[in-house]
Structure formats: structure tokens, C-alpha cells
N, C-alpha and C. Protein backbone atom coordinates (compact mmCIF):
# COMPACT_ATOMS: atom_id res chain seq x y z
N UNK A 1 28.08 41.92 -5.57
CA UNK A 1 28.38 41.06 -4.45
C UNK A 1 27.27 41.16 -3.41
N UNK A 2 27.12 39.95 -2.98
CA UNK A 2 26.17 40.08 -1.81
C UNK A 2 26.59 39.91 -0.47
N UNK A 3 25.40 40.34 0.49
CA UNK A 3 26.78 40.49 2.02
C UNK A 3 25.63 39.21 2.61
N UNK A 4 26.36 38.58 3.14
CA UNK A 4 26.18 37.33 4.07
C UNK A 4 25.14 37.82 5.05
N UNK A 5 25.19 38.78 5.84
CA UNK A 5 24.47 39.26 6.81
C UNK A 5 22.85 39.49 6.56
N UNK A 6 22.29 39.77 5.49
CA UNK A 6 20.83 39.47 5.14
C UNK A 6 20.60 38.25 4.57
N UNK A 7 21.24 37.54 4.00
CA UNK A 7 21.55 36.18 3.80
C UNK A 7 20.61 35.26 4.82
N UNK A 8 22.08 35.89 5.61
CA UNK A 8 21.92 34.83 6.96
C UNK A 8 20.47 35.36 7.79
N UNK A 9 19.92 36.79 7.72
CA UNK A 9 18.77 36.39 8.58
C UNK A 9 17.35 35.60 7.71
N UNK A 10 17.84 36.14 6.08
CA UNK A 10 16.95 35.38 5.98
C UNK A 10 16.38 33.89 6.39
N UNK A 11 17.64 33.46 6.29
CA UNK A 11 17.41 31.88 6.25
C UNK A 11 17.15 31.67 7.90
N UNK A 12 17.85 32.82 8.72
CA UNK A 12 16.56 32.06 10.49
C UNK A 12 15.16 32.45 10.01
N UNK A 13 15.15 33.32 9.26
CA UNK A 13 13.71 33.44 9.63
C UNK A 13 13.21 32.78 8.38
N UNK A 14 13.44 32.18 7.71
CA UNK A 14 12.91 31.16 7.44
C UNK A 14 12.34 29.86 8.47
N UNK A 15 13.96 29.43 8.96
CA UNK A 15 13.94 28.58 9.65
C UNK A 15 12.80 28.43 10.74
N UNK A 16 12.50 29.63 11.39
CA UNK A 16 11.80 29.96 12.54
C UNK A 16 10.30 29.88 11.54
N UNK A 17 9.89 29.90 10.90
CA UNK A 17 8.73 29.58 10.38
C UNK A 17 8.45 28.63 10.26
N UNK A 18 9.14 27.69 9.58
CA UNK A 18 9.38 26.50 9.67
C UNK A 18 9.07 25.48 10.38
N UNK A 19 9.82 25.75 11.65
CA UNK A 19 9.35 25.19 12.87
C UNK A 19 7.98 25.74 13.89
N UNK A 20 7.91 26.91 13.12
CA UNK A 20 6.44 27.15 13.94
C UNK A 20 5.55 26.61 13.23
N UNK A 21 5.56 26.33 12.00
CA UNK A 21 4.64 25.68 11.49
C UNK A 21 4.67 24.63 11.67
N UNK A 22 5.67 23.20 11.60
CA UNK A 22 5.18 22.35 12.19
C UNK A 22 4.81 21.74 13.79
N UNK A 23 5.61 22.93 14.58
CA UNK A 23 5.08 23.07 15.64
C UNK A 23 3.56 23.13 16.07
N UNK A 24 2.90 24.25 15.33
CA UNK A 24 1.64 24.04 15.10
C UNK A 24 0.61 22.59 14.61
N UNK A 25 1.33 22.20 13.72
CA UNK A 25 0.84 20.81 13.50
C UNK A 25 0.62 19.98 14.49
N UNK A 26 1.71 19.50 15.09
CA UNK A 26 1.81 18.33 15.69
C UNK A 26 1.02 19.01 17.42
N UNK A 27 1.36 20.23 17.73
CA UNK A 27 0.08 20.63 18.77
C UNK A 27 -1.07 20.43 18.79
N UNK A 28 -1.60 20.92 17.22
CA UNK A 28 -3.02 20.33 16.33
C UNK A 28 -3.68 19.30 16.42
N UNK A 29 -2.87 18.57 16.35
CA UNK A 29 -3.00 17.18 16.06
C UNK A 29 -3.12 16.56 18.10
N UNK A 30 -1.92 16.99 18.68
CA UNK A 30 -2.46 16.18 19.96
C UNK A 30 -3.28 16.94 20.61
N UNK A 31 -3.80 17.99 20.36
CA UNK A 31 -5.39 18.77 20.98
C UNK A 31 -6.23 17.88 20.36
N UNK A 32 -6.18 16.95 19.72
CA UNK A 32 -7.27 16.73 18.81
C UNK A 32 -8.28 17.42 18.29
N UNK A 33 -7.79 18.41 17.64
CA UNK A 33 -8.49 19.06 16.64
C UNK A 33 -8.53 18.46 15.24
N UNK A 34 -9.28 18.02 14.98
CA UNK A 34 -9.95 17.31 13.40
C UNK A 34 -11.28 17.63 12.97
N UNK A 35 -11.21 18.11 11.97
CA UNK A 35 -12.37 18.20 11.57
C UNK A 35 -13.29 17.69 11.21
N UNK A 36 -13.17 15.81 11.03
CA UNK A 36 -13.93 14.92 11.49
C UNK A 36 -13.60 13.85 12.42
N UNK A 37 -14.79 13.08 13.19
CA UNK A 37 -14.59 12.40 14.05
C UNK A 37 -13.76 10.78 14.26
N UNK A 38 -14.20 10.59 12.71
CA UNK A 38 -14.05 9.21 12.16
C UNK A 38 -12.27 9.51 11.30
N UNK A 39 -12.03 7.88 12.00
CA UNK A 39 -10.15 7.55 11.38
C UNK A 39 -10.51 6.69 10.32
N UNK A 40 -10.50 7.33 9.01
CA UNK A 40 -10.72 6.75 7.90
C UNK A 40 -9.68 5.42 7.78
N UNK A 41 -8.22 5.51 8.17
CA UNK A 41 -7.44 4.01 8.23
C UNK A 41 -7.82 3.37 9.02
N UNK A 42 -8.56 3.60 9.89
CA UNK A 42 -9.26 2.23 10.53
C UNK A 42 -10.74 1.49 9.53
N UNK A 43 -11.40 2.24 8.84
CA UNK A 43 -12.56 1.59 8.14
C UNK A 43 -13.50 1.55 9.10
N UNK A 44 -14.02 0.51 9.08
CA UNK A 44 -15.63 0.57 10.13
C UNK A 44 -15.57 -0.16 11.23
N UNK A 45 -13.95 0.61 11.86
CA UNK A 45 -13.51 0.47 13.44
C UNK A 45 -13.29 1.81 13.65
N UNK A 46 -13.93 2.84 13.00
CA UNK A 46 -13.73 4.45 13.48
C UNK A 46 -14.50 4.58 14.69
N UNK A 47 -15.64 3.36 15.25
CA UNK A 47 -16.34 4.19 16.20
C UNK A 47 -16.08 3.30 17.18
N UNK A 48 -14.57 2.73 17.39
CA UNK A 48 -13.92 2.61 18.65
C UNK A 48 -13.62 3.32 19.06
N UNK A 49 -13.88 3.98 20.17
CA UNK A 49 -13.25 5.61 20.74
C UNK A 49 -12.69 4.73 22.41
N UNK A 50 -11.77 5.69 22.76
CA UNK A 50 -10.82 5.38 23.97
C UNK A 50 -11.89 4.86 25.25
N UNK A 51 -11.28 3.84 26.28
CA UNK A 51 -12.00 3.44 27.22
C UNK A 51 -11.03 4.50 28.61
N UNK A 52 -11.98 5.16 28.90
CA UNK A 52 -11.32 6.16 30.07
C UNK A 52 -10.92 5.34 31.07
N UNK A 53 -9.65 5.58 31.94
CA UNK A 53 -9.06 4.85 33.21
C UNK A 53 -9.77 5.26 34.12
N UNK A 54 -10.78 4.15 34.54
CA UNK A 54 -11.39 4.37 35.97
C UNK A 54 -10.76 3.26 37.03
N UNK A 55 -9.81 3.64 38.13
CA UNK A 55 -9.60 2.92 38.88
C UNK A 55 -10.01 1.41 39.42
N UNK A 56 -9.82 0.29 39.52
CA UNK A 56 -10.39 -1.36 39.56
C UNK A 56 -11.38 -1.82 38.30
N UNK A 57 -11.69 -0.83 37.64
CA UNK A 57 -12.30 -1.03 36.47
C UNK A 57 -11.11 -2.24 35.56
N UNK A 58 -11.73 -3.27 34.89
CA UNK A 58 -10.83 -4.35 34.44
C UNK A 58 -10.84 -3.66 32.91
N UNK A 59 -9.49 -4.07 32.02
CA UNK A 59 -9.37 -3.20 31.16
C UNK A 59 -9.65 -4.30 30.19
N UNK A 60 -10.94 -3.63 29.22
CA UNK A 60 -11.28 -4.43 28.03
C UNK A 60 -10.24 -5.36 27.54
N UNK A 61 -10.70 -5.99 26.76
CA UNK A 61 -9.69 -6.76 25.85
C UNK A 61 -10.34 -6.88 24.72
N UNK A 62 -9.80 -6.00 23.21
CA UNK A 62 -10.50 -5.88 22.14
C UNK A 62 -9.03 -5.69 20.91
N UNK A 63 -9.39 -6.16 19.67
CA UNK A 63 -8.21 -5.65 18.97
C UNK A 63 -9.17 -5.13 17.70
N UNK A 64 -8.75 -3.40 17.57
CA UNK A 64 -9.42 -2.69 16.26
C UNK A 64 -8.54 -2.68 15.16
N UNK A 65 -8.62 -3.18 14.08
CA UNK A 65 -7.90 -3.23 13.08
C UNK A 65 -6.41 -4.42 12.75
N UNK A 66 -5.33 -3.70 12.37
CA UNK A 66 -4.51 -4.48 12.42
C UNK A 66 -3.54 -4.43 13.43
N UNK A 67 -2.80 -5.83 13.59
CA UNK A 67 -1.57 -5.58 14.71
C UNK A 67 -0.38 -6.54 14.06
N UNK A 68 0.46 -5.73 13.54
CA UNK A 68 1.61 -6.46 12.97
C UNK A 68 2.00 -7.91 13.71
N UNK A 69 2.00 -8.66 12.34
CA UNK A 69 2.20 -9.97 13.25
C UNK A 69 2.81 -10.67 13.80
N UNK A 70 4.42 -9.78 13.91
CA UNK A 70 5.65 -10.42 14.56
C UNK A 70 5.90 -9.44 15.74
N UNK A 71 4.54 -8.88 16.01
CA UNK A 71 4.61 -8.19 17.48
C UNK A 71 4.17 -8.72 18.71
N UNK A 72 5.19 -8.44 19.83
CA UNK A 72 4.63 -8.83 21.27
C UNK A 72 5.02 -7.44 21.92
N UNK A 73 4.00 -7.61 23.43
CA UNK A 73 4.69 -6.82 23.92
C UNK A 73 6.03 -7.19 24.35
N UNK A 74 6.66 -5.48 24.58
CA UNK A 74 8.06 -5.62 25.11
C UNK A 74 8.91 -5.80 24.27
N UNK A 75 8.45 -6.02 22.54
CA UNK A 75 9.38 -6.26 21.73
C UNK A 75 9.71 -4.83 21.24
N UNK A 76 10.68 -4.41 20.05
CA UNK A 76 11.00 -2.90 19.01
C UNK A 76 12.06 -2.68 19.86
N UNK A 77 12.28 -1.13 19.06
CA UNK A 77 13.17 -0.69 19.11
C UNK A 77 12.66 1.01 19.75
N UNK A 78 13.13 1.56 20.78
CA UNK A 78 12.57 3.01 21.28
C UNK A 78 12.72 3.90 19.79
N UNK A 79 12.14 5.19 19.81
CA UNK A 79 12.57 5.58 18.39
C UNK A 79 12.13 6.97 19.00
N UNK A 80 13.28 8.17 18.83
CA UNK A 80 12.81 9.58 19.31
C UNK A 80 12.85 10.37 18.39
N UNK A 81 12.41 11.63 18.75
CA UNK A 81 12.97 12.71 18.02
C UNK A 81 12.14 12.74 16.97
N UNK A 82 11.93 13.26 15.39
CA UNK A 82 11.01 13.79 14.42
C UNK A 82 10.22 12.12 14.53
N UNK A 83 10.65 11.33 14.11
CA UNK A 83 9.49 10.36 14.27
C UNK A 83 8.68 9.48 15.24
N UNK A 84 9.30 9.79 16.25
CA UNK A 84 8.39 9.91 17.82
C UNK A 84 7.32 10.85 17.95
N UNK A 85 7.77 12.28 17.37
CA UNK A 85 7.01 13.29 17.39
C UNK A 85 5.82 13.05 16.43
N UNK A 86 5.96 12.34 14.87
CA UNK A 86 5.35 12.13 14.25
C UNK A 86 3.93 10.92 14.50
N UNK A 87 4.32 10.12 14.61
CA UNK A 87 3.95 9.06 15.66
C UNK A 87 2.95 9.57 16.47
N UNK A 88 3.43 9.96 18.06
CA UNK A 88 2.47 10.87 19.08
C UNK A 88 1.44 11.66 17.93
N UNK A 89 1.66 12.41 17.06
CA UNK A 89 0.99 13.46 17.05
C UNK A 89 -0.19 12.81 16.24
N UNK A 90 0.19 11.48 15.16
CA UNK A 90 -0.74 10.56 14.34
C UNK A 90 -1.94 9.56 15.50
N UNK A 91 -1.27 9.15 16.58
CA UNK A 91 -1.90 8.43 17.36
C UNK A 91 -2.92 9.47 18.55
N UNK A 92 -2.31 10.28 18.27
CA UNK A 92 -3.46 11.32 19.61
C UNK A 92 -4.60 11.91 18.66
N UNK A 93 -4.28 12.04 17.54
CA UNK A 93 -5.16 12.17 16.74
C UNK A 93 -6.31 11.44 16.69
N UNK A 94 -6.15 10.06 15.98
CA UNK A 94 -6.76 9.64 15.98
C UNK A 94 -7.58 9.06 17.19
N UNK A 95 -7.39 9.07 18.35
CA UNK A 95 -7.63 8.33 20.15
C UNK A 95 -7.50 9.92 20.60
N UNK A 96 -7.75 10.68 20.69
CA UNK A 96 -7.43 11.31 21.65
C UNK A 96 -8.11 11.25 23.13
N UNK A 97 -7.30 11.70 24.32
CA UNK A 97 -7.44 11.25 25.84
C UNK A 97 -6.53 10.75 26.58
N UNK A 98 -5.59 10.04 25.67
CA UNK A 98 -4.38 8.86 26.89
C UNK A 98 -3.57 10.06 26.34
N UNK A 99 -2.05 9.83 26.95
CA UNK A 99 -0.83 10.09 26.86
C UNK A 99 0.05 9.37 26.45
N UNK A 100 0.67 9.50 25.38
CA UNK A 100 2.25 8.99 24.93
C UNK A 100 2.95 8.74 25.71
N UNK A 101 3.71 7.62 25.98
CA UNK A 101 5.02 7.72 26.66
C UNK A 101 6.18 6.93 26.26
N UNK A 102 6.21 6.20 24.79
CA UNK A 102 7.02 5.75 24.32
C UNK A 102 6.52 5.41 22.81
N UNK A 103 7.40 5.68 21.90
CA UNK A 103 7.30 5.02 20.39
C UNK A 103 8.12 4.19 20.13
N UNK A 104 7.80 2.59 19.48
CA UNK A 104 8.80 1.77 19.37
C UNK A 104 8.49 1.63 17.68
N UNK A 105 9.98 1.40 17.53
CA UNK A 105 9.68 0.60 15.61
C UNK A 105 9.99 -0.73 15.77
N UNK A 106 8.73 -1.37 15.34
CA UNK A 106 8.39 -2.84 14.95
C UNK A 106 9.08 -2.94 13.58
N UNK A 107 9.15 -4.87 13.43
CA UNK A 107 9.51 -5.12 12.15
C UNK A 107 8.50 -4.70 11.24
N UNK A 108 8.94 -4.63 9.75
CA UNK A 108 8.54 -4.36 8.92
C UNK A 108 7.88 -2.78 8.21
N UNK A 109 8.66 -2.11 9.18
CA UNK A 109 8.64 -0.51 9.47
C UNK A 109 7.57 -0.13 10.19
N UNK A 110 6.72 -0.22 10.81
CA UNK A 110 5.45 -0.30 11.62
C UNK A 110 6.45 0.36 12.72
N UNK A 111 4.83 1.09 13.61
CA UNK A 111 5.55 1.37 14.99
C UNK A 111 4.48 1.16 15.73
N UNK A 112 4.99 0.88 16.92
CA UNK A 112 3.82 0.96 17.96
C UNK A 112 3.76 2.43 19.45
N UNK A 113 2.86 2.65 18.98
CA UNK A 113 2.49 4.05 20.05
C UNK A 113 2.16 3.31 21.76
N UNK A 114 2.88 3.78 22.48
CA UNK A 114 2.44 3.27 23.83
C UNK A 114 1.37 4.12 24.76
N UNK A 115 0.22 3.96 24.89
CA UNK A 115 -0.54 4.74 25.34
C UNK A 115 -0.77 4.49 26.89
N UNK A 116 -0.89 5.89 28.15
CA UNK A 116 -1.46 5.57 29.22
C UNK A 116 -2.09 6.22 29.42
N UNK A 117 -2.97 6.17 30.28
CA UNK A 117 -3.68 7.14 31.33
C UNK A 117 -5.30 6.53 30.71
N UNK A 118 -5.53 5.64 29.91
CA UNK A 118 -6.53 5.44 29.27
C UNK A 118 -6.61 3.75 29.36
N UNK A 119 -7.71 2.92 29.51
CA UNK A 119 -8.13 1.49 29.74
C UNK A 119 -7.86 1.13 28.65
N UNK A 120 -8.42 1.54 27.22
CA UNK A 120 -8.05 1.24 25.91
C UNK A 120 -8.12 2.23 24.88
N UNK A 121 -7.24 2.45 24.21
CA UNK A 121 -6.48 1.46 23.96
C UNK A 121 -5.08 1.46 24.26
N UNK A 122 -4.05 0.31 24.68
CA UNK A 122 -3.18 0.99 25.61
C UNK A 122 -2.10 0.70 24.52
N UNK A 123 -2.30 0.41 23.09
CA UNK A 123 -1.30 0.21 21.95
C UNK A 123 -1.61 0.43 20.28
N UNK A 124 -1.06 1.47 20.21
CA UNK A 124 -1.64 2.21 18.55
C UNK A 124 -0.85 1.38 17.45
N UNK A 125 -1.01 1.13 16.65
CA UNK A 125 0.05 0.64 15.81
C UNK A 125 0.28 1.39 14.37
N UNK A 126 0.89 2.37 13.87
CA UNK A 126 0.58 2.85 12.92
C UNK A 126 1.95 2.34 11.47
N UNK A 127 1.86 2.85 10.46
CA UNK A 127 2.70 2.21 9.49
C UNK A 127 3.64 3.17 9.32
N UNK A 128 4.59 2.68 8.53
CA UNK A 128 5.57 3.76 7.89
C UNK A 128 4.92 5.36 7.58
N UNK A 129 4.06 5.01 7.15
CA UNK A 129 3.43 6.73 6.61
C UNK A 129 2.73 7.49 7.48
N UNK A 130 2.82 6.96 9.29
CA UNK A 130 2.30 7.46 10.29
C UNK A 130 0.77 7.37 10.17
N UNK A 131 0.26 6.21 9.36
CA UNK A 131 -1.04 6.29 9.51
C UNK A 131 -1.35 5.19 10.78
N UNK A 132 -2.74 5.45 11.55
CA UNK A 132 -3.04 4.25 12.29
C UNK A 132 -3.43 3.22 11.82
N UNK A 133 -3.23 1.99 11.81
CA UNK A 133 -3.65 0.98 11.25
C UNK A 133 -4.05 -0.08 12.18
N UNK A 134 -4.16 0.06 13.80
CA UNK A 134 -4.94 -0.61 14.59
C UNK A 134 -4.50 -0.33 15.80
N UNK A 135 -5.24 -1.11 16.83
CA UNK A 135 -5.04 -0.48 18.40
C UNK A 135 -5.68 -1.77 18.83
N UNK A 136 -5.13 -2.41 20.06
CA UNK A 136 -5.17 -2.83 21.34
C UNK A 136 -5.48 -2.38 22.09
């Protein structure tokens, strides 16, 4: 017979690994730590890099890659929790500099990352598999 009580710590401390490890990730990821510079899902829009917010400065108007085509702003659905987290941590990656402050899911499983503190790009759009697949 086995007793529940080593059981059970195993499985926190499992658990607690677990989450430190992907804790670690998704920290990883919005330090922007990568070990290369270039966002291979963008193609040969990798060397769009973020336009810093300088005060009266007018904010570009450029679109890198794709932007789902039944999107406007103000449209989706808010979306929290593991795939918000997932999301943030795919879009700071690839842009890092702005701040997250909302993930919406667009049609066709797409989401859009809301970015501030940055001129451009102020909208990530990445796919189901949390890859980026374009920015506004």
C-alpha cells in the first residue's frame, strides 16, 4: 500500500516546476531575450523594428505582413489568462519596447495584441499557434 502523503508532495512539486518553468518562458520571451534578431514569420519584414513614442511626433502609418481581413479596430473578443499570456509573451518577442494591454481573438482564430507606449507598431496580429503574422 502506498500512503497519499508522498504522493501528494510529489505531485506539488512537480507542479511547482512546472510553473516555474513556464514562468521562465514567458519572462524570456517579454525581456526579449532571443537569440536572433530577425522574426522569421514575418519573412523580409523582420527589419521592421518598433517606432519609439516621442511626444507630437505623428505616428507612422505602415502595415508589416498580414492583417486578418475581417478586422477593424475595436472589433474581437478580450481573451485572458494562458492565452493572453501566450500572446503577450509571442508579441514582445518579436517587437520588443511597447507594453501589452489587451489581447483580443479575431475571426478565424487570429488574435490581435494591443500594443502601447510605442508609435509603431500599435497592433500585432498573431495566429492560432501564437506566431506573429503582421503588425500595424
Amino acid at each position: 500500500m502506498f500512503s497519499s502523503k508522498p504522493l501528494r508532495a510529489m505531485a506539488m512539486a512537480a507542479t511547482a516546476l512546472a510553473l516555474a518553468g513556464g514562468s521562465y518562458g514567458i519572462v524570456s520571451a517579454a525581456s526579449g531575450n532571443s537569440s536572433s534578431g530577425a522574426n522569421p514569420t514575418l519573412g523580409s519584414a523582420t527589419a521592421a523594428k518598433i517606432v519609439p513614442f516621442n511626444r507630437g511626433e505623428p505616428t507612422p502609418s505602415k502595415i508589416v505582413g498580414q492583417v486578418p481581413p475581417s478586422w477593424s479596430p475595436g472589433s474581437g473578443t478580450l481573451v485572458a489568462g494562458t492565452v493572453a499570456s501566450k500572446a503577450t509573451a509571442a508579441a514582445v518577442a518579436a517587437f520588443p519596447g511597447g507594453k501589452v494591454n489587451r489581447v483580443v481573438a479575431v475571426t478565424g482564430g487570429d488574435y490581435n495584441v494591443h500594443v502601447i507606449g510605442v508609435n509603431w507598431p500599435h497592433h500585432l496580429f498573431l495566429n492560432g499557434e501564437f506566431k506573429v503574422i503582421g503588425a500595424e
